[in-house]
N, C-alpha and C. Protein backbone atom coordinates (compact mmCIF):
# COMPACT_ATOMS: atom_id res chain seq x y z
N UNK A 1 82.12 120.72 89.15
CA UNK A 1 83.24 120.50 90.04
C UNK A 1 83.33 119.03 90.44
N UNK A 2 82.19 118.30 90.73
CA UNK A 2 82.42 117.13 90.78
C UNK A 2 82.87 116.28 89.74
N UNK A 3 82.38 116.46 88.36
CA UNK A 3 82.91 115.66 87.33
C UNK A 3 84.35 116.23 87.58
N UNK A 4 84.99 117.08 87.45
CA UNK A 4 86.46 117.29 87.84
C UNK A 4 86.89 116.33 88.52
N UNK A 5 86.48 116.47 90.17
CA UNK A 5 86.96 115.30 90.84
C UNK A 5 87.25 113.96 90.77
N UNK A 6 85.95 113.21 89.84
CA UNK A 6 85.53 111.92 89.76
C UNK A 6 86.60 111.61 88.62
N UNK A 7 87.22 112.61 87.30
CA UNK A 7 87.57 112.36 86.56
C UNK A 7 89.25 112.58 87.17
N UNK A 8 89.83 112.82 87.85
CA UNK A 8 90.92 113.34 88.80
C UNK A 8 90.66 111.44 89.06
N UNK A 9 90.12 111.06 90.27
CA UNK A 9 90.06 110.09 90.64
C UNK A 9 90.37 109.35 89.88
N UNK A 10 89.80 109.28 88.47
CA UNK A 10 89.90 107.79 87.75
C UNK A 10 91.37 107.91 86.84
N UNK A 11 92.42 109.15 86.70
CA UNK A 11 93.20 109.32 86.38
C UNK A 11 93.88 108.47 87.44
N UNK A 12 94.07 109.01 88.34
CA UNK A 12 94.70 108.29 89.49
C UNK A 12 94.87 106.73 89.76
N UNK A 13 93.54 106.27 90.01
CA UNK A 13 93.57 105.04 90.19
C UNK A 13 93.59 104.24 88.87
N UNK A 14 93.72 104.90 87.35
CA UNK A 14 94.22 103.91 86.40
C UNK A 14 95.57 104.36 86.18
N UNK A 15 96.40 105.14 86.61
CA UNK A 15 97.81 105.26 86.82
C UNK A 15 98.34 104.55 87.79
N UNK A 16 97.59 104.42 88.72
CA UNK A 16 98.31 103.29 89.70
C UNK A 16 97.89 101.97 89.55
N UNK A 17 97.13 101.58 88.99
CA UNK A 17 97.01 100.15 88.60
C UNK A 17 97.77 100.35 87.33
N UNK A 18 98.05 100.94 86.39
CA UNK A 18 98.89 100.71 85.42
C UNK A 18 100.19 100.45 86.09
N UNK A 19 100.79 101.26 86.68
CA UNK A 19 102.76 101.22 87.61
C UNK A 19 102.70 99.88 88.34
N UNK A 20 101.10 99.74 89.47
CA UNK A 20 101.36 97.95 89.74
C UNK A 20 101.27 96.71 88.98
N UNK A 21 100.83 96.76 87.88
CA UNK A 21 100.76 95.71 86.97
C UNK A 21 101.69 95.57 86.00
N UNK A 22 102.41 96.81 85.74
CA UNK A 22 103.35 96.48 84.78
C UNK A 22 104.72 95.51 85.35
N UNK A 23 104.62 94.50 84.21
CA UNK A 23 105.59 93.76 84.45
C UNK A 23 107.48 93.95 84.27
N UNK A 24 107.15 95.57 83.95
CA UNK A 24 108.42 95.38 83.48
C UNK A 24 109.41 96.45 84.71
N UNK A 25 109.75 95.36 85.60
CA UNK A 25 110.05 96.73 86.69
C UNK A 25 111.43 95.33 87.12
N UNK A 26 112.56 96.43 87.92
CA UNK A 26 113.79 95.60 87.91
C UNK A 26 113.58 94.57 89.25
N UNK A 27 112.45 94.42 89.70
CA UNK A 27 112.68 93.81 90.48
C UNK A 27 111.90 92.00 90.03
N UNK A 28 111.41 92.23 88.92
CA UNK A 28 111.07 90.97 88.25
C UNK A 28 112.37 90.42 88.15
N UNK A 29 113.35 90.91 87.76
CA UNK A 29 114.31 90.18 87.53
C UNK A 29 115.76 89.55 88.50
N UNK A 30 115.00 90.32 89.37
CA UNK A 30 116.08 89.68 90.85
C UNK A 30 115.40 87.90 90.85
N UNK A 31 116.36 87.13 91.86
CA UNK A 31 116.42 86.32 92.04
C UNK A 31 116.54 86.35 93.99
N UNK A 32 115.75 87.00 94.76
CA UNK A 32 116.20 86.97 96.07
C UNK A 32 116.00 85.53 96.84
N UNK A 33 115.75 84.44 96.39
CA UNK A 33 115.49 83.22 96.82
C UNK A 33 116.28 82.22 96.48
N UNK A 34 116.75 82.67 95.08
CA UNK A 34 117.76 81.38 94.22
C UNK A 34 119.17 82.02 95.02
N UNK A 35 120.01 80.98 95.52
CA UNK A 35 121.40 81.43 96.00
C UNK A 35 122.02 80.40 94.99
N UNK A 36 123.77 80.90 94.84
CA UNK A 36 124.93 79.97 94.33
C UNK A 36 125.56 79.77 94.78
N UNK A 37 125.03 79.78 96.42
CA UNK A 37 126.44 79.00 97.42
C UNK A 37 125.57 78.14 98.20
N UNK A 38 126.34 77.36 98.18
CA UNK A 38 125.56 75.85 99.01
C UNK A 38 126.32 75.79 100.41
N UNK A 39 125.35 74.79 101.08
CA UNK A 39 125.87 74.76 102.50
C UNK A 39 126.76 73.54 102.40
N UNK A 40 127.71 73.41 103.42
CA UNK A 40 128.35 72.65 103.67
C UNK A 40 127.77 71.99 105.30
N UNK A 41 127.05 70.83 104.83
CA UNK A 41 126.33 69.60 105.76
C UNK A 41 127.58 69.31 107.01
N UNK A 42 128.36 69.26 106.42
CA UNK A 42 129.41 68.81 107.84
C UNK A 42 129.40 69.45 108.52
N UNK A 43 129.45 71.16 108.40
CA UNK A 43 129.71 71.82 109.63
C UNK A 43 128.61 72.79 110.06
N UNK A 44 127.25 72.05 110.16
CA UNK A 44 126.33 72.62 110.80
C UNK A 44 126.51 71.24 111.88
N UNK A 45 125.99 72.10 112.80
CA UNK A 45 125.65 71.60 114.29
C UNK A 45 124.45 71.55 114.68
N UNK A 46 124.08 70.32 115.56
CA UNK A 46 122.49 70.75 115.74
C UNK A 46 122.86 70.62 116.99
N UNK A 47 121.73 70.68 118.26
CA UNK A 47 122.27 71.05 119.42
C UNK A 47 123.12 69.30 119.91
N UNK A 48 122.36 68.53 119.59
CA UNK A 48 122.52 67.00 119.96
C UNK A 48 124.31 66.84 119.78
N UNK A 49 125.04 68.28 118.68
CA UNK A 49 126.21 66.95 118.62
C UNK A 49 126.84 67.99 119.01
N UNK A 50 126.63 69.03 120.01
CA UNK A 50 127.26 70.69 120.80
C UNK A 50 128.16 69.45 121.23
N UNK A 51 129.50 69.99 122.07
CA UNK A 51 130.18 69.19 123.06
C UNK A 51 130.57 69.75 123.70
């Protein structure tokens, strides 16, 4: 019964290190950091130029 278990276990934890390591998942391919809209410098305010 224990070899059952131990062998249960190692199914497990090499199925889940296989799903976290694989590289091929859709979120490799997002970009959540790169943007294509830029700021426009003129119309930020910092407090110094409030009026």
């Amino acid at each position: 019964m224990k070899l059952r278990n131990y062998l249960f276990g190692a199914v497990v934890l090499a199925s889940v290190t296989f799903v976290s390591c694989n590289p091929d998942s859709i979120a490799d391919e997002d970009s959540p950091y790169q943007t294509e809209q830029g700021v426009e410098k003129s119309k930020i305010k910092t407090p110094r130029q409030v009026n």
